[in-house]
Protein backbone atom coordinates (compact mmCIF):
# COMPACT_ATOMS: atom_id res chain seq x y z
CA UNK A 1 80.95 -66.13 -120.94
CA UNK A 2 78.86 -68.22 -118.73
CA UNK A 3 79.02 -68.07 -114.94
CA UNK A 4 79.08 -71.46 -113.90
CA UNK A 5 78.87 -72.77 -110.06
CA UNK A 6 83.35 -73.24 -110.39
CA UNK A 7 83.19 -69.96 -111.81
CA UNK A 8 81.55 -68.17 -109.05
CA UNK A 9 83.33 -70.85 -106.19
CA UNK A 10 86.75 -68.90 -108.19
CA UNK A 11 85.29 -65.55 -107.73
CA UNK A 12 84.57 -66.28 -103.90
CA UNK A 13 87.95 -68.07 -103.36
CA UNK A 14 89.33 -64.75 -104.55
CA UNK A 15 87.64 -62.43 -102.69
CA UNK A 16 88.38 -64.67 -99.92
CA UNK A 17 91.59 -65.37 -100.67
CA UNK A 18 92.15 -61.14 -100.66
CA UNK A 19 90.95 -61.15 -96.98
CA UNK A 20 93.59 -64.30 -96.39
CA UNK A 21 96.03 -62.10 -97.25
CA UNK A 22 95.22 -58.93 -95.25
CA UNK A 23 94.86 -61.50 -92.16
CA UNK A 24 98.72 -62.81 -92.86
CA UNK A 25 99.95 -59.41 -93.23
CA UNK A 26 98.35 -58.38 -90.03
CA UNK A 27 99.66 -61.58 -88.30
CA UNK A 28 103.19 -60.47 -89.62
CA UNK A 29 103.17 -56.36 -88.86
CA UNK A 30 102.00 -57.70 -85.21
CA UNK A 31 105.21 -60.22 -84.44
CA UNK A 32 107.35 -57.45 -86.08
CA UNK A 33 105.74 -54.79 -83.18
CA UNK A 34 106.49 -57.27 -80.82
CA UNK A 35 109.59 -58.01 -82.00
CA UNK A 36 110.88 -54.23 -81.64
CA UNK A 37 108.65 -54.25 -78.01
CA UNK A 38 106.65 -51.48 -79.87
CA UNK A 39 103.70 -53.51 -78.14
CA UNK A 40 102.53 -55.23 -75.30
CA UNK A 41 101.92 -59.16 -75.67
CA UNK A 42 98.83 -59.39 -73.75
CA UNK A 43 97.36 -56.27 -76.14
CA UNK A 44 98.47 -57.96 -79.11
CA UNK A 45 97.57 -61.28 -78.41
CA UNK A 46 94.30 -60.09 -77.50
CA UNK A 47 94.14 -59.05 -80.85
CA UNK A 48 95.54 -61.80 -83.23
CA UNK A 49 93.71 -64.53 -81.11
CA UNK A 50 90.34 -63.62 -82.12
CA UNK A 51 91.34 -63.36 -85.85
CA UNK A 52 92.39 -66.67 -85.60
CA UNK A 53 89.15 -68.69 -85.99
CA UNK A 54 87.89 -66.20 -88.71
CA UNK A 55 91.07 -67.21 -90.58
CA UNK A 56 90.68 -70.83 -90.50
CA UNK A 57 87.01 -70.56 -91.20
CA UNK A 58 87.38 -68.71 -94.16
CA UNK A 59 89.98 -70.67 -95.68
CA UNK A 60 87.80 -74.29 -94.90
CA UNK A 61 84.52 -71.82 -96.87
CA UNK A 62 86.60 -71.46 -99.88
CA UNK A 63 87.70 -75.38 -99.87
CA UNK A 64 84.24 -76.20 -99.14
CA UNK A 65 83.21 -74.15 -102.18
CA UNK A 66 85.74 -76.23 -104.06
CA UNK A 67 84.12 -79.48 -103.01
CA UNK A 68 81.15 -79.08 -104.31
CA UNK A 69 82.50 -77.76 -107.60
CA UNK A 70 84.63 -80.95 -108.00
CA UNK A 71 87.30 -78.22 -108.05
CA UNK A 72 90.11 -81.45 -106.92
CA UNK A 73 93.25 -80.03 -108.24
CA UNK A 74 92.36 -76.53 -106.03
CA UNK A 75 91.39 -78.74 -103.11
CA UNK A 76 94.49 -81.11 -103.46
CA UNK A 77 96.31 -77.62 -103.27
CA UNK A 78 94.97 -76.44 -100.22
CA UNK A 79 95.14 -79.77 -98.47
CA UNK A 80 98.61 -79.10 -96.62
CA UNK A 81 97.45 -75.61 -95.18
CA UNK A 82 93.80 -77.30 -94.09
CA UNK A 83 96.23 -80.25 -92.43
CA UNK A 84 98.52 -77.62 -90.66
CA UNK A 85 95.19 -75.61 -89.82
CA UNK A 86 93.93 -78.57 -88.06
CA UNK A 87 96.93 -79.92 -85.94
CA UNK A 88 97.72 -75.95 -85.39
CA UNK A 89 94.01 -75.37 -83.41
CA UNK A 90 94.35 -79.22 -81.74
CA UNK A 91 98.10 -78.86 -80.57
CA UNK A 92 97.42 -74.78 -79.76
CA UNK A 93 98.83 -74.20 -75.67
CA UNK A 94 95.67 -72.38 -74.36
CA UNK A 95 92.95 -74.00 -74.09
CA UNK A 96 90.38 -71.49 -72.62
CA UNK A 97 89.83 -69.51 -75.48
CA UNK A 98 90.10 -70.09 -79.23
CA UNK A 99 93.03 -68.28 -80.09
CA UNK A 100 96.79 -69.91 -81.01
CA UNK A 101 98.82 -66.99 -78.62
CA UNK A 102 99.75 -66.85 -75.18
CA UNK A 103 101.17 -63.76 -73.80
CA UNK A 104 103.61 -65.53 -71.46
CA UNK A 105 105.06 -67.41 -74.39
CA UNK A 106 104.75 -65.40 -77.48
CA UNK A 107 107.32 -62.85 -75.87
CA UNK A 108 110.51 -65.60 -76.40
CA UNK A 109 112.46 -65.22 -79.68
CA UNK A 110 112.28 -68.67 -80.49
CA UNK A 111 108.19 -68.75 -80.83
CA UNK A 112 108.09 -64.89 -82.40
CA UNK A 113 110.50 -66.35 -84.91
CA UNK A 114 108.28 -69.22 -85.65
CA UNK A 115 104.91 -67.28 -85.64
CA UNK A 116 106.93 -64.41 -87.55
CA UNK A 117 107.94 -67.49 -90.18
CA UNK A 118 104.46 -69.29 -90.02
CA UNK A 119 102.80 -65.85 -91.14
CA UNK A 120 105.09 -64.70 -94.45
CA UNK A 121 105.00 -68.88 -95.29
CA UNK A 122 101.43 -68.50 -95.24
CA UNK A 123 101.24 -64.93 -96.91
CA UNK A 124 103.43 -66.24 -99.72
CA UNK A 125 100.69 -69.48 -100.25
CA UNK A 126 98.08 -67.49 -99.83
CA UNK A 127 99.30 -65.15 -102.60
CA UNK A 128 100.32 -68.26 -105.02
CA UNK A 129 96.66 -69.17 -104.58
CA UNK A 130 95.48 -65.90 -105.23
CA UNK A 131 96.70 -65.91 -108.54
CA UNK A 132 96.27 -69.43 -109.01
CA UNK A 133 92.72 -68.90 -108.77
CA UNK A 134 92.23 -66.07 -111.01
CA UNK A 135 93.91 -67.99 -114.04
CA UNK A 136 91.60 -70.72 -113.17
CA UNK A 137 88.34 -67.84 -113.19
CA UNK A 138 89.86 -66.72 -116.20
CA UNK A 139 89.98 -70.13 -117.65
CA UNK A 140 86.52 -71.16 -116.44
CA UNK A 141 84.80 -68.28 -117.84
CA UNK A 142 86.56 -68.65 -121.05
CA UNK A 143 85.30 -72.21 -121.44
C-alpha cells in the first residue's frame, strides 16, 4: 500500500467532498425554513451568502488537486458543476457582496423552488462523487 500524490488528492477530495455535502444539506434545511416562513430572508440569506464562496472554493481545491494528479476522468466529472459554478457567481443578481441570495427575491416560490432544486441536484452529485472517489482511493492504494 503506497500513498501516492492521486492517492492522497482521493483522500482530500473526500474529506472535502464530506464538507460539500454538509454545505448542500445546509443550503437545503435553509430554503425548506423559508419555505414554511420558519425564517426571515434577510437572516437566512445573511447566512447562506457567505457559505457560498467557501463552497465554490473548495470544490475548484479538490479539482485542482486532480490536475496535478492527471486525475482526467475525476476532472472530466466535475467539469459540469465547475461550469455551473462559474456562470452561477458571473450571472448572480447582487453584486455588492459575494453571495448568490437576495432577500427581496429569494422570498418568491419560483426562485425557492429553484434554489430548493439546485441544492438536493447538487447534494445528490456531490454524494455520487463521494463514493466515486473512495472506489478510486481504494483502487489507487491497491495498485
Amino acid at each position: 500500500m503506497a500513498f501516492t500524490f492521486v492517492a492522497v488528492a482521493y483522500i482530500a477530495a473526500l474529506i472535502l467532498t464530506a464538507l460539500l455535502i454538509f454545505f448542500a444539506i445546509w443550503h437545503i434545511i435553509a430554503f425548506d425554513e423559508l419555505k414554511n416562513d420558519h425564517k426571515n430572508p434577510i437572516d437566512q440569506c445573511n447566512s447562506l451568502n457567505p457559505l457560498v464562496l467557501p463552497e465554490y472554493i473548495t470544490h475548484g481545491i479538490i479539482n485542482i488537486l486532480f490536475l496535478f494528479g492527471y486525475e482526467w476522468r475525476s476532472l472530466i466529472i466535475n467539469m459540469p458543476l465547475i461550469a455551473y459554478h462559474i456562470n452561477r457567481f458571473r450571472t448572480r443578481p447582487l453584486r455588492d457582496g459575494l453571495g448568490l441570495y437576495d432577500p427581496t427575491t429569494i422570498v418568491s416560490q419560483q426562485q425557492l423552488s429553484k434554489a430548493t432544486r439546485e441544492g438536493w441536484i447538487k447534494l445528490g452529485f456531490y454524494m455520487i462523487t463521494f463514493f466515486y472517489y473512495l472506489y478510486c482511493m481504494i483502487a489507487e492504494l491497491i495498485q
